[in-house]
Protein backbone atom coordinates (compact mmCIF):
# COMPACT_ATOMS: atom_id res chain seq x y z
CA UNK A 1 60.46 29.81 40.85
CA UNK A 2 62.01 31.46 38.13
CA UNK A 3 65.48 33.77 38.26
CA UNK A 4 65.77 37.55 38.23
CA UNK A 5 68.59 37.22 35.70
CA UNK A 6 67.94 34.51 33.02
CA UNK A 7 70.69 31.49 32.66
CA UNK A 8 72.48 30.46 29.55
CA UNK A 9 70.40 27.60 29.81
CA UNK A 10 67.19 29.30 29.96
CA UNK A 11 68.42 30.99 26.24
CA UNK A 12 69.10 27.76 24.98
CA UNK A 13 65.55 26.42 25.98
CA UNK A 14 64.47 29.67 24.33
CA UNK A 15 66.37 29.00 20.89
CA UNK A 16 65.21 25.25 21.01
CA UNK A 17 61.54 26.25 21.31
CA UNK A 18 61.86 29.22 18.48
CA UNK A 19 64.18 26.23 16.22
CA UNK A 20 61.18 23.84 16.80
CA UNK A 21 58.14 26.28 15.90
CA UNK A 22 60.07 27.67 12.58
CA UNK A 23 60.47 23.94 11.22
CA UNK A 24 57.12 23.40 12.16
CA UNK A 25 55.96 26.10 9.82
CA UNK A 26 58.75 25.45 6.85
CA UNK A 27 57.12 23.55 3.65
CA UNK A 28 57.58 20.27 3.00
CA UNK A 29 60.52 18.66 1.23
CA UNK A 30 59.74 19.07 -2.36
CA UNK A 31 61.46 15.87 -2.95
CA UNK A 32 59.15 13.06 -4.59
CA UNK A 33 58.26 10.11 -2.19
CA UNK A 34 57.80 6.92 -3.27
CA UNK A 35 54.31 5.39 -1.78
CA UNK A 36 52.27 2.49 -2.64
CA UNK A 37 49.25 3.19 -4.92
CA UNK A 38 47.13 2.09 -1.82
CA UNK A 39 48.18 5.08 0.03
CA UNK A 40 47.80 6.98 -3.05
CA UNK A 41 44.26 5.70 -3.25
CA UNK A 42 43.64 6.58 0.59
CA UNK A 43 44.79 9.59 0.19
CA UNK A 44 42.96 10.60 -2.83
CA UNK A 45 39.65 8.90 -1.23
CA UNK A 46 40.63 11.06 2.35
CA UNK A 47 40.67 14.12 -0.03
CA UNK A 48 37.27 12.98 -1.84
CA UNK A 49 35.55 12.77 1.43
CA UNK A 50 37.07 16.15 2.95
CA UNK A 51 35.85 18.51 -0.46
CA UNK A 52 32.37 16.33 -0.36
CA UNK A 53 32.05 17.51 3.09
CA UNK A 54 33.32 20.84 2.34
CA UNK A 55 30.94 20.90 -0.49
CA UNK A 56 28.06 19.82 1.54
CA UNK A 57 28.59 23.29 3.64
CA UNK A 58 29.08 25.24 0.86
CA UNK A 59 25.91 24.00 -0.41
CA UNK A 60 24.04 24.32 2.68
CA UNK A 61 25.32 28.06 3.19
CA UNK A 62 24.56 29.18 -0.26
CA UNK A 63 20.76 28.16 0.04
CA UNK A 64 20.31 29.54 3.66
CA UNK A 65 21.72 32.75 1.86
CA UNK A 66 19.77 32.72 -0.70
CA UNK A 67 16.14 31.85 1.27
CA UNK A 68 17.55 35.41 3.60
CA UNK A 69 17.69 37.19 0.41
CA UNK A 70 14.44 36.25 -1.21
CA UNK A 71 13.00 37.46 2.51
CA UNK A 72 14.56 40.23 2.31
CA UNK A 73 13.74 41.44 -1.22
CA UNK A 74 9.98 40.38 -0.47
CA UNK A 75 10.04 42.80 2.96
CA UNK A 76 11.55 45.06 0.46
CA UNK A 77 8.47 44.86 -1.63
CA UNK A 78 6.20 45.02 1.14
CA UNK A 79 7.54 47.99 2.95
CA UNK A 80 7.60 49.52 -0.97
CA UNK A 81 3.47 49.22 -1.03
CA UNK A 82 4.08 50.70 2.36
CA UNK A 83 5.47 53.95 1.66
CA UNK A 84 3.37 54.46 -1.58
CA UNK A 85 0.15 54.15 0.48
CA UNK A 86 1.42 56.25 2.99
CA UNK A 87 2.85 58.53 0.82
CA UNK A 88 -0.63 58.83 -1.35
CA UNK A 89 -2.53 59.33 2.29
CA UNK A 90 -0.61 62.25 3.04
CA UNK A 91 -1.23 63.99 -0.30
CA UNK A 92 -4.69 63.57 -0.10
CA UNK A 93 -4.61 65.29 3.33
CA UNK A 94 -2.28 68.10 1.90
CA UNK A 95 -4.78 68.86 -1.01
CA UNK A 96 -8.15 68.50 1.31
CA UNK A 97 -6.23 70.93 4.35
CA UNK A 98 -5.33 73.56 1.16
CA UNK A 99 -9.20 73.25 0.27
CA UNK A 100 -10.53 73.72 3.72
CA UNK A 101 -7.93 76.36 4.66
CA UNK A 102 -9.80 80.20 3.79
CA UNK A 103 -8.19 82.42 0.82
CA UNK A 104 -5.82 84.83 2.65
CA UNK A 105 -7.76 88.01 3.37
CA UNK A 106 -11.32 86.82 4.20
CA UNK A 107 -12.61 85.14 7.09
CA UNK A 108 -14.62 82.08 7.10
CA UNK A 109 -17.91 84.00 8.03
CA UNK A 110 -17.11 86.38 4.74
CA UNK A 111 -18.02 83.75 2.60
CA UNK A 112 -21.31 82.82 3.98
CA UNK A 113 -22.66 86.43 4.33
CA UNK A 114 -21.77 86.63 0.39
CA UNK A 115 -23.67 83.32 -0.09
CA UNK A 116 -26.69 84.50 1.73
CA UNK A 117 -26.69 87.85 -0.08
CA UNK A 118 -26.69 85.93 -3.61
């Protein structure tokens, strides 16, 4: 159960905790160590393997990217041809409803009369 008023001792667990995650973050000593060329060569190899790996993704990514953006420029394209045939439909209907519509003034029966007079 833990106290209403923290202890000294609880402070000190605090500080040890806080000391412990700040050297855990600090860099490195910058001071050159002296390994065998073995380890050298296992580390190197370690690192070869990790950017292979990491190169391997990269790889992978950039062509799944790419095959989403060819799709997507060919819907492009297709919805395109879309809206131009759509686009050309509805003109044709504009120009065929201003034909068919009567010149302002006479009635549609006007014009027949005037066609069965002539």
């Amino acid at each position: 159960e833990r106290e209403a008023c923290p202890t000294a001792s609880g402070f000190i667990a605090d500080q040890d905790r806080a000391t412990i995650a700040k050297s855990s973050t600090l860099p490195h000593d910058s001071a050159p160590r002296v390994t065998s060329p073995a380890a050298d060569e296992g580390s190197m190899q370690q690192n070869i393997s990790e950017l292979t790996v990491l190169c391997s993704s990269l790889q992978r990514q950039y062509s799944e990217l790419m095959s989403k953006f060819q799709a997507q420029e060919e819907e492009i394209g297709r919805l395109k041809e879309r809206v131009q045939v759509l686009e050309d439909r509805e003109a044709v209907a504009t120009k065929q409803s201003r034909e068919d519509t009567p010149i302002k003034g006479k009635s549609p029966n006007e014009g027949e009369a005037a066609a069965k007079r002539i």
